[in-house]
PDB file of N, CA and C in Angstrom:
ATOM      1  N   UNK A   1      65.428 144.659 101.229  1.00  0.00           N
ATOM      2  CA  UNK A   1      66.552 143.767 101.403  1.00  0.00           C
ATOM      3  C   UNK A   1      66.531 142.716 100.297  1.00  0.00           C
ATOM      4  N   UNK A   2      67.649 142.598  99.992  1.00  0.00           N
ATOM      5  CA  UNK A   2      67.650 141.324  98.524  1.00  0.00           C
ATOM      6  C   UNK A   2      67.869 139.863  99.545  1.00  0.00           C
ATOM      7  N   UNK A   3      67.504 138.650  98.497  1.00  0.00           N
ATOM      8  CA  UNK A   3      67.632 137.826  98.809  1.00  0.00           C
ATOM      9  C   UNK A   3      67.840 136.859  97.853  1.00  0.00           C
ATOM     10  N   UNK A   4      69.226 135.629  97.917  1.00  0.00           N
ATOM     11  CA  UNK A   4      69.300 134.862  97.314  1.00  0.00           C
ATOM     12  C   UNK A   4      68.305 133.646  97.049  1.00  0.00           C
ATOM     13  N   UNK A   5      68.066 133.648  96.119  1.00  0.00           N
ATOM     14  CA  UNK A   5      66.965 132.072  95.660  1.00  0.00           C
ATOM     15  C   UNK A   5      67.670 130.880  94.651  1.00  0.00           C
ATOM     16  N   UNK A   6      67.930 129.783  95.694  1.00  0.00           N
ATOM     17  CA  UNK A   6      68.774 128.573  94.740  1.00  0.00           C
ATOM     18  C   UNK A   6      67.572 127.446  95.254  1.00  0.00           C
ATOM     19  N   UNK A   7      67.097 126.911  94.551  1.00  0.00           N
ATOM     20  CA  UNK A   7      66.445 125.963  94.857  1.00  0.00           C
ATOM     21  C   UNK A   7      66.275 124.544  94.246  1.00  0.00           C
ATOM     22  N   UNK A   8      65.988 123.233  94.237  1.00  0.00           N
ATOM     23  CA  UNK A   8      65.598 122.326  93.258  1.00  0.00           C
ATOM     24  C   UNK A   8      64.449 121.878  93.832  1.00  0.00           C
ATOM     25  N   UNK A   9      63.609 121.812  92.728  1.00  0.00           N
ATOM     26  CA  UNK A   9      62.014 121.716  92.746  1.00  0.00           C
ATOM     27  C   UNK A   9      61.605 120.453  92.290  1.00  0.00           C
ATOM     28  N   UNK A  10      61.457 119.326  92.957  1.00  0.00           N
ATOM     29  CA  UNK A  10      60.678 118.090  92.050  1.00  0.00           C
ATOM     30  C   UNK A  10      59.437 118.139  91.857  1.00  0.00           C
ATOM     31  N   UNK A  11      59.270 117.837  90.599  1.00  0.00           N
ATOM     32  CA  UNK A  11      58.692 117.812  89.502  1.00  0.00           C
ATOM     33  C   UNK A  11      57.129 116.362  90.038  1.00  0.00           C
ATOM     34  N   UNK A  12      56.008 116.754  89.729  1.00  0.00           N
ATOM     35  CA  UNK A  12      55.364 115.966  90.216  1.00  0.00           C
ATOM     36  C   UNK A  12      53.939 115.802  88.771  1.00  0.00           C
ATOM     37  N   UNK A  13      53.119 114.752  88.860  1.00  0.00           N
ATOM     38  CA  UNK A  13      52.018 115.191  87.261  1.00  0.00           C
ATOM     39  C   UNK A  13      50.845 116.167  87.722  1.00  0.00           C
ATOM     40  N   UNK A  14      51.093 116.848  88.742  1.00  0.00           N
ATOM     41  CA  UNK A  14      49.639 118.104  88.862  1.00  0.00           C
ATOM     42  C   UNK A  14      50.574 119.424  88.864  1.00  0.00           C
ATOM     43  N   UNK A  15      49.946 120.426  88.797  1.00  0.00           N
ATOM     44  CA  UNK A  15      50.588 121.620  88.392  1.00  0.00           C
ATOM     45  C   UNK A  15      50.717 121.671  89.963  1.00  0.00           C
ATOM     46  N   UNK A  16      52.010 122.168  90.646  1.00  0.00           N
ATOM     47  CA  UNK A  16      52.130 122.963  92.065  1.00  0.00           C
ATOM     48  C   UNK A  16      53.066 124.030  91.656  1.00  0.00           C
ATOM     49  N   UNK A  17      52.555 125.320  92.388  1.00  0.00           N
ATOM     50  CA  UNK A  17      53.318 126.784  92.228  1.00  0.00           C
ATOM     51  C   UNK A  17      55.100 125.971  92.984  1.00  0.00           C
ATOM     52  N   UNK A  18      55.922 127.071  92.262  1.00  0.00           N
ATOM     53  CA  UNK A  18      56.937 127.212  92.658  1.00  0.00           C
ATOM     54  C   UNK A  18      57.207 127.673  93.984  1.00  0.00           C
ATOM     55  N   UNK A  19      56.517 128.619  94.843  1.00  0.00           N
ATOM     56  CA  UNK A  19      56.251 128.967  96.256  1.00  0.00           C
ATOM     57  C   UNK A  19      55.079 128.774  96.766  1.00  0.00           C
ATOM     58  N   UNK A  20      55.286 128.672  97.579  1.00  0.00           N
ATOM     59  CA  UNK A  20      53.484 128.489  98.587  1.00  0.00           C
ATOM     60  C   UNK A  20      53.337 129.555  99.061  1.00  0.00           C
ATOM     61  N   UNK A  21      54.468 130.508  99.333  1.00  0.00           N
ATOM     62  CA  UNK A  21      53.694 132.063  99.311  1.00  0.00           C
ATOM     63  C   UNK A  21      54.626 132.754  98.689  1.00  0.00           C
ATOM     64  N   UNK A  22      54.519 134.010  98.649  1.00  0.00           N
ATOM     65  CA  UNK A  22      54.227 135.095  97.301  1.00  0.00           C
ATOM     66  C   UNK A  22      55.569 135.449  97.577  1.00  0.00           C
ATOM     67  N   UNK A  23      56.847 135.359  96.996  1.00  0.00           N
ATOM     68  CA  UNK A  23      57.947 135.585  96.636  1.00  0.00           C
ATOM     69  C   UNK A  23      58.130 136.118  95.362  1.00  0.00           C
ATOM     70  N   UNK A  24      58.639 137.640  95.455  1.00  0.00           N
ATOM     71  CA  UNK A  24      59.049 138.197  94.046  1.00  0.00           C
ATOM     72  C   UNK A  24      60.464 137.899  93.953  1.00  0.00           C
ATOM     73  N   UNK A  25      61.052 137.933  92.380  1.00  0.00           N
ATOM     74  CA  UNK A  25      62.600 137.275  92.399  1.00  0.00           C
ATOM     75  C   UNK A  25      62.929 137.822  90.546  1.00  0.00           C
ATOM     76  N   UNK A  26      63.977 137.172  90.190  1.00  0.00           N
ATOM     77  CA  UNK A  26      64.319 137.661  88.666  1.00  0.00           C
ATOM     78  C   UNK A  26      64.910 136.557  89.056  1.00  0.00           C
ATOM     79  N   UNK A  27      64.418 135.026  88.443  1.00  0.00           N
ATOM     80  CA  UNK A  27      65.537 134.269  88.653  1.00  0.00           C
ATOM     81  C   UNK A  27      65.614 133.264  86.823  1.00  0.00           C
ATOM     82  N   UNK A  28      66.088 132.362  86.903  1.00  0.00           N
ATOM     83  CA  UNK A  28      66.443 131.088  85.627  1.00  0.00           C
ATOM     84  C   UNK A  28      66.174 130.164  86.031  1.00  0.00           C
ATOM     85  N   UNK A  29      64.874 129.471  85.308  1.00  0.00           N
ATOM     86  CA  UNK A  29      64.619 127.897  86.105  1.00  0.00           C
ATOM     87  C   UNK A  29      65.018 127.393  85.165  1.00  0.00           C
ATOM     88  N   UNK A  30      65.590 126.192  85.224  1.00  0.00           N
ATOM     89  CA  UNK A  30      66.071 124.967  84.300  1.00  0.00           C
ATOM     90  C   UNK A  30      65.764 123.622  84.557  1.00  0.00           C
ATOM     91  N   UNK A  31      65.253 123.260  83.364  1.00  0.00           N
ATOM     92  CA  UNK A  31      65.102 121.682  83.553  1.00  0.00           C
ATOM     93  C   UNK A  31      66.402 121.037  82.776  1.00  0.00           C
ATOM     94  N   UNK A  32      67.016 120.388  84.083  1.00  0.00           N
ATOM     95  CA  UNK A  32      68.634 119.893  83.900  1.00  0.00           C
ATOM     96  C   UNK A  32      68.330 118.898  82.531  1.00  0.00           C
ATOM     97  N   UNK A  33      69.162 118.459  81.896  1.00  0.00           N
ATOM     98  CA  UNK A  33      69.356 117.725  81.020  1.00  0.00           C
ATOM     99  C   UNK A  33      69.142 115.885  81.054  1.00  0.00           C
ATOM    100  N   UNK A  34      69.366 115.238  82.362  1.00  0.00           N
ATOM    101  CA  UNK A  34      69.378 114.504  83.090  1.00  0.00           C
ATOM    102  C   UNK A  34      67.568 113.802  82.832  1.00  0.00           C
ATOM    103  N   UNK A  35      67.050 114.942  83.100  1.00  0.00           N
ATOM    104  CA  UNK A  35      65.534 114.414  83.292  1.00  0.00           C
ATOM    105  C   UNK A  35      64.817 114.050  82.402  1.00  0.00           C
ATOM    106  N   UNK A  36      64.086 112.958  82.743  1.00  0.00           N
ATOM    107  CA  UNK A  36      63.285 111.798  81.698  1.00  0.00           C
ATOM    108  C   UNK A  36      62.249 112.288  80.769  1.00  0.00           C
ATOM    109  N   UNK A  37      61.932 113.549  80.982  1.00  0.00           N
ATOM    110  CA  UNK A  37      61.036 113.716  80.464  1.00  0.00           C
ATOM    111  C   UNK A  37      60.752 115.811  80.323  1.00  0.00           C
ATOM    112  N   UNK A  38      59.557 115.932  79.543  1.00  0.00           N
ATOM    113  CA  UNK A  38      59.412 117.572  79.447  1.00  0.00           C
ATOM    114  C   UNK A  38      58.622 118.392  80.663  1.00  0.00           C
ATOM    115  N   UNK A  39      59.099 119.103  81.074  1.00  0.00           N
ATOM    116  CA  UNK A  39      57.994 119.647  82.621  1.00  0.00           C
ATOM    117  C   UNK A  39      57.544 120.947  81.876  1.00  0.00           C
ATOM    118  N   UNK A  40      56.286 121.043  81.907  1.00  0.00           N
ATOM    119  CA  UNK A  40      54.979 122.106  81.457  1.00  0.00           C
ATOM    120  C   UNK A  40      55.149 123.232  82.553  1.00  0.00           C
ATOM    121  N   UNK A  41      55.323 124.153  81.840  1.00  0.00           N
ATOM    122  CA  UNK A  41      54.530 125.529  82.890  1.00  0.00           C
ATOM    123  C   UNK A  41      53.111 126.125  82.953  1.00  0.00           C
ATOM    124  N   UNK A  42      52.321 126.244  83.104  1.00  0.00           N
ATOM    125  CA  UNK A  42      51.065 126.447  83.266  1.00  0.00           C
ATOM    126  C   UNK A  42      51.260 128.159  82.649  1.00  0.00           C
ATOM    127  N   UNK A  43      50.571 127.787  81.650  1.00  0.00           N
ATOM    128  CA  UNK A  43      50.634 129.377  80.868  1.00  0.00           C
ATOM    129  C   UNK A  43      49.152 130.089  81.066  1.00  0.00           C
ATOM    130  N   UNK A  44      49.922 131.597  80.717  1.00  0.00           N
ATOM    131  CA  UNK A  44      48.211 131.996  81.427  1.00  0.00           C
ATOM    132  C   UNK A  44      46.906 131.710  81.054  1.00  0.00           C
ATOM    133  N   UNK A  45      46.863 131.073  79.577  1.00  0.00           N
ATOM    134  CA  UNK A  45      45.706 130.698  78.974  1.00  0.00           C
ATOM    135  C   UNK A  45      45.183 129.520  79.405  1.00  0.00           C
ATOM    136  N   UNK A  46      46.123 128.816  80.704  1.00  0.00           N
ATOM    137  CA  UNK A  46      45.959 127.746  81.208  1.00  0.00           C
ATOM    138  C   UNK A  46      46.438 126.588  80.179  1.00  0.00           C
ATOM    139  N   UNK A  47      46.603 126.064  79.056  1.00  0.00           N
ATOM    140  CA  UNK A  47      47.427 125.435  78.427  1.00  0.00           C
ATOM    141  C   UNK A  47      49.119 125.205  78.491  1.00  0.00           C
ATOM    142  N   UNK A  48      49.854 123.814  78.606  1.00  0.00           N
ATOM    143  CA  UNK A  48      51.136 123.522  78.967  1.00  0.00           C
ATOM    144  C   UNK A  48      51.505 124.377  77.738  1.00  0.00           C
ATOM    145  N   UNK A  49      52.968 124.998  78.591  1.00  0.00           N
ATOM    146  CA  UNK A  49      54.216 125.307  77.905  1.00  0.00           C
ATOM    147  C   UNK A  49      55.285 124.525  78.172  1.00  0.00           C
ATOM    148  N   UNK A  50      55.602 124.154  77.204  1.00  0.00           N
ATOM    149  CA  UNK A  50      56.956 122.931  77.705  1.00  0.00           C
ATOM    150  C   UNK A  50      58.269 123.533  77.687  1.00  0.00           C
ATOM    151  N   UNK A  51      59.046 123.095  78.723  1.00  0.00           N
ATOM    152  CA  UNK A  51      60.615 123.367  78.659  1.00  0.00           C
ATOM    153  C   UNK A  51      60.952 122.031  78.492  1.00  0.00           C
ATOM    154  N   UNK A  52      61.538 121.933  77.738  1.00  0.00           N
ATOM    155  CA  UNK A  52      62.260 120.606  77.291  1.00  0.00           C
ATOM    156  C   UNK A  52      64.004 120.211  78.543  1.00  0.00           C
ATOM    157  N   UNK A  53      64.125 118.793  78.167  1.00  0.00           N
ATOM    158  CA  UNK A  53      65.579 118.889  79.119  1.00  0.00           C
ATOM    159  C   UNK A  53      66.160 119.623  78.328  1.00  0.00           C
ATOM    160  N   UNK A  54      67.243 120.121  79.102  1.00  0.00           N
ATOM    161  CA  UNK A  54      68.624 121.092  78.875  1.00  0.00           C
ATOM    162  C   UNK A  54      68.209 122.571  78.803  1.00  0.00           C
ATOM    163  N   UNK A  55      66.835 123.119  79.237  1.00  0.00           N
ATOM    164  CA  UNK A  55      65.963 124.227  78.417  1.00  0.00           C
ATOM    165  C   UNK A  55      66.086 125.340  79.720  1.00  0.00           C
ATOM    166  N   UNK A  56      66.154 126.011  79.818  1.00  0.00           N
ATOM    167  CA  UNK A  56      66.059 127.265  80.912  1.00  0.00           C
ATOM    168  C   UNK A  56      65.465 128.327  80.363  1.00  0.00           C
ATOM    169  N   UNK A  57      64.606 128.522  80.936  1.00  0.00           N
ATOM    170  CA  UNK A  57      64.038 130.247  81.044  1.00  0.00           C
ATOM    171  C   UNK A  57      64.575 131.751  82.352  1.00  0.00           C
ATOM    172  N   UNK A  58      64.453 132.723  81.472  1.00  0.00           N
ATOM    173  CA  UNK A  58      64.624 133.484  82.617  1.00  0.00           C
ATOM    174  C   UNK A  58      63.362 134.500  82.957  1.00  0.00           C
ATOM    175  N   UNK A  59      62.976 134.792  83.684  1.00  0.00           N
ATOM    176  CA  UNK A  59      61.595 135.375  84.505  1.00  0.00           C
ATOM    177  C   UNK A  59      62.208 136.825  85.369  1.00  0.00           C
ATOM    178  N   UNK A  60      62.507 137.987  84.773  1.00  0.00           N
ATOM    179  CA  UNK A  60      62.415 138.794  85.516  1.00  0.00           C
ATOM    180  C   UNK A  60      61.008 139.517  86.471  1.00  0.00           C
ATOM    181  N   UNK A  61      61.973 139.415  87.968  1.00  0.00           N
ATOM    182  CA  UNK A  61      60.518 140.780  89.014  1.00  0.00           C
ATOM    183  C   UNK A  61      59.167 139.552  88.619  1.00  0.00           C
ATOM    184  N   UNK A  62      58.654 138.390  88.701  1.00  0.00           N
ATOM    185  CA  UNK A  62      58.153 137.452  88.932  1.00  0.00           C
ATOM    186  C   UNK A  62      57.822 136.734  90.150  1.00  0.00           C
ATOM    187  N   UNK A  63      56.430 136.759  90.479  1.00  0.00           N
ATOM    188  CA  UNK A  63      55.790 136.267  91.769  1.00  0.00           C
ATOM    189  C   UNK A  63      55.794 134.949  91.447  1.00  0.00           C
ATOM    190  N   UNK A  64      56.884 133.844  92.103  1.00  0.00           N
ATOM    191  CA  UNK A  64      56.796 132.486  92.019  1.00  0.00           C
ATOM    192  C   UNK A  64      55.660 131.363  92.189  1.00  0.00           C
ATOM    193  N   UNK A  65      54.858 132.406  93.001  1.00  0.00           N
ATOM    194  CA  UNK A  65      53.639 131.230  93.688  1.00  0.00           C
ATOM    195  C   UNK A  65      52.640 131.468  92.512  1.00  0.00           C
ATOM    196  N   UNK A  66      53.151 132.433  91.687  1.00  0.00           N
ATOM    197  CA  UNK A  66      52.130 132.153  90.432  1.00  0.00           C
ATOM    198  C   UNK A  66      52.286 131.162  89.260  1.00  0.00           C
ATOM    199  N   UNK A  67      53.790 130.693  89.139  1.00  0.00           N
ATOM    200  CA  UNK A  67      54.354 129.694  88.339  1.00  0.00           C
ATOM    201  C   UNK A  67      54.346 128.471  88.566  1.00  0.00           C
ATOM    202  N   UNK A  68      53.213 127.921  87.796  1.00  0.00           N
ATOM    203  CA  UNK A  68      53.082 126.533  88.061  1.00  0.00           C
ATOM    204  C   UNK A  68      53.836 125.443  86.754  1.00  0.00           C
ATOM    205  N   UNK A  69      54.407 123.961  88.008  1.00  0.00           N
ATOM    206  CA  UNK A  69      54.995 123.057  87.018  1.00  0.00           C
ATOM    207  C   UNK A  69      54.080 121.940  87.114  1.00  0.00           C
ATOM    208  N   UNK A  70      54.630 121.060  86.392  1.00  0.00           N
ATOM    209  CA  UNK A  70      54.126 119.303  86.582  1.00  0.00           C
ATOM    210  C   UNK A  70      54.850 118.623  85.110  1.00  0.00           C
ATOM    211  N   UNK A  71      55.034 117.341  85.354  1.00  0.00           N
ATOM    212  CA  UNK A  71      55.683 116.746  84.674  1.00  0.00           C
ATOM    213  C   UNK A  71      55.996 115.410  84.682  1.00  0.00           C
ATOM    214  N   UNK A  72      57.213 114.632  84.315  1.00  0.00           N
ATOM    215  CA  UNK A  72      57.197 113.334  84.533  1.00  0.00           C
ATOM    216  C   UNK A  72      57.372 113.363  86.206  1.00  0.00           C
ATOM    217  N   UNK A  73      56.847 112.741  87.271  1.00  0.00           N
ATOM    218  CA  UNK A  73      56.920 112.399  88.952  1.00  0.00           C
ATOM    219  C   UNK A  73      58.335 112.140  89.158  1.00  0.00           C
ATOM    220  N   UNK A  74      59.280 113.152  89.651  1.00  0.00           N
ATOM    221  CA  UNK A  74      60.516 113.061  89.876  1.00  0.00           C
ATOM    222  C   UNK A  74      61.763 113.254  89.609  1.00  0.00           C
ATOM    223  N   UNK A  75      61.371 113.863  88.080  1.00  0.00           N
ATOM    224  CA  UNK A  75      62.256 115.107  87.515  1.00  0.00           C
ATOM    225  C   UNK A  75      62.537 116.084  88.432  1.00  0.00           C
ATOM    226  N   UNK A  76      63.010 117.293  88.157  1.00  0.00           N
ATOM    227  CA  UNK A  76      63.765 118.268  88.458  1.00  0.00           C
ATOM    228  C   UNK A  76      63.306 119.593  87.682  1.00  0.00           C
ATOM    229  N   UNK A  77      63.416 120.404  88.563  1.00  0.00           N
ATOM    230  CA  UNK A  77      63.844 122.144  88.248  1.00  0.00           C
ATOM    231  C   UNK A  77      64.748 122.964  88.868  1.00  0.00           C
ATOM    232  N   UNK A  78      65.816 123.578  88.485  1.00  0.00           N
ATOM    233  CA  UNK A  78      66.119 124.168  89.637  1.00  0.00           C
ATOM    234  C   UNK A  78      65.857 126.028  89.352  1.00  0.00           C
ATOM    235  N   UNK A  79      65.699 126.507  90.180  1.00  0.00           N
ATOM    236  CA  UNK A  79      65.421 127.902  90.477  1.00  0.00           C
ATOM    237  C   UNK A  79      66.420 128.761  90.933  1.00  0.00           C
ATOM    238  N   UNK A  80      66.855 129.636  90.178  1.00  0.00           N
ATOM    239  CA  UNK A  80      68.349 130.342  90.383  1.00  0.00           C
ATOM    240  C   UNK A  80      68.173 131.882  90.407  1.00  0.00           C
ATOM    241  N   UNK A  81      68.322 132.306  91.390  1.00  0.00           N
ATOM    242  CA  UNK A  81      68.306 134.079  90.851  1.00  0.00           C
ATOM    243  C   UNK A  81      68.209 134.867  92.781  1.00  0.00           C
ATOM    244  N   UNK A  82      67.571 135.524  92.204  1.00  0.00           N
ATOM    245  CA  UNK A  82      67.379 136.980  93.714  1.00  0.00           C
ATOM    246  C   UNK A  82      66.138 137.788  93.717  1.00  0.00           C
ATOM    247  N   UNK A  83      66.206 137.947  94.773  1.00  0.00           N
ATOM    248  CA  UNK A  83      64.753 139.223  95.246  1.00  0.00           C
ATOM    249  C   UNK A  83      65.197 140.739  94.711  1.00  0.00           C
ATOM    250  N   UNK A  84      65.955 140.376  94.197  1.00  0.00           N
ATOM    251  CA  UNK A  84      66.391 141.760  93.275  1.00  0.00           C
ATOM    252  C   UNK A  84      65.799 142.507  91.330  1.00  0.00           C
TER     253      UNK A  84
END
C-alpha cells in the first residue's frame, strides 16, 4: 500500500533521524529559504553535508530513520514525497 509523506521537521543542534522508525519513501526534503541558517545531513562518513536555505534534495526508496539533521535550533525541513 502507498503512502503519502508531507511533513515539517524542526531543525535542532544534535543530529535526530527524520523517523523514529523505519519508513521507506522517495521523497524531497527542503530547507525553505526563510531559515537562518544551513542544516547538515549526517553523511555516511559521518561528516556534515550541508543544504543551504532555498536547497532541496531528492532521496529515492530511502529509509528515513537513517537520515539524520541538525542545525541552527528552530529552522525547518520539510519532507515531501510517498511510500512509493
Amino acid at each position: 500500500m502507498y503512502g503519502l509523506i508531507i511533513e515539517k521537521k524542526t531543525i535542532t543542534t544534535s543530529y535526530v533521524a527524520l523517523s523514529s522508525e523505519r519508513v521507506i519513501g522517495t521523497v524531497e526534503i527542503a530547507a525553505p529559504p526563510t531559515n537562518s541558517g544551513t542544516v547538515y545531513l549526517e553523511g555516511t562518513d559521518g561528516n556534515d553535508v550541508p543544504l543551504i536555505s532555498g536547497e532541496w534534495k531528492r532521496f529515492d526508496k530511502v529509509d528515513l530513520s537513517k537520515i539524520k539533521v541538525k542545525g541552527t535550533a528552530d529552522d525547518v525541513l520539510t519532507v515531501i514525497g510517498g511510500t512509493w
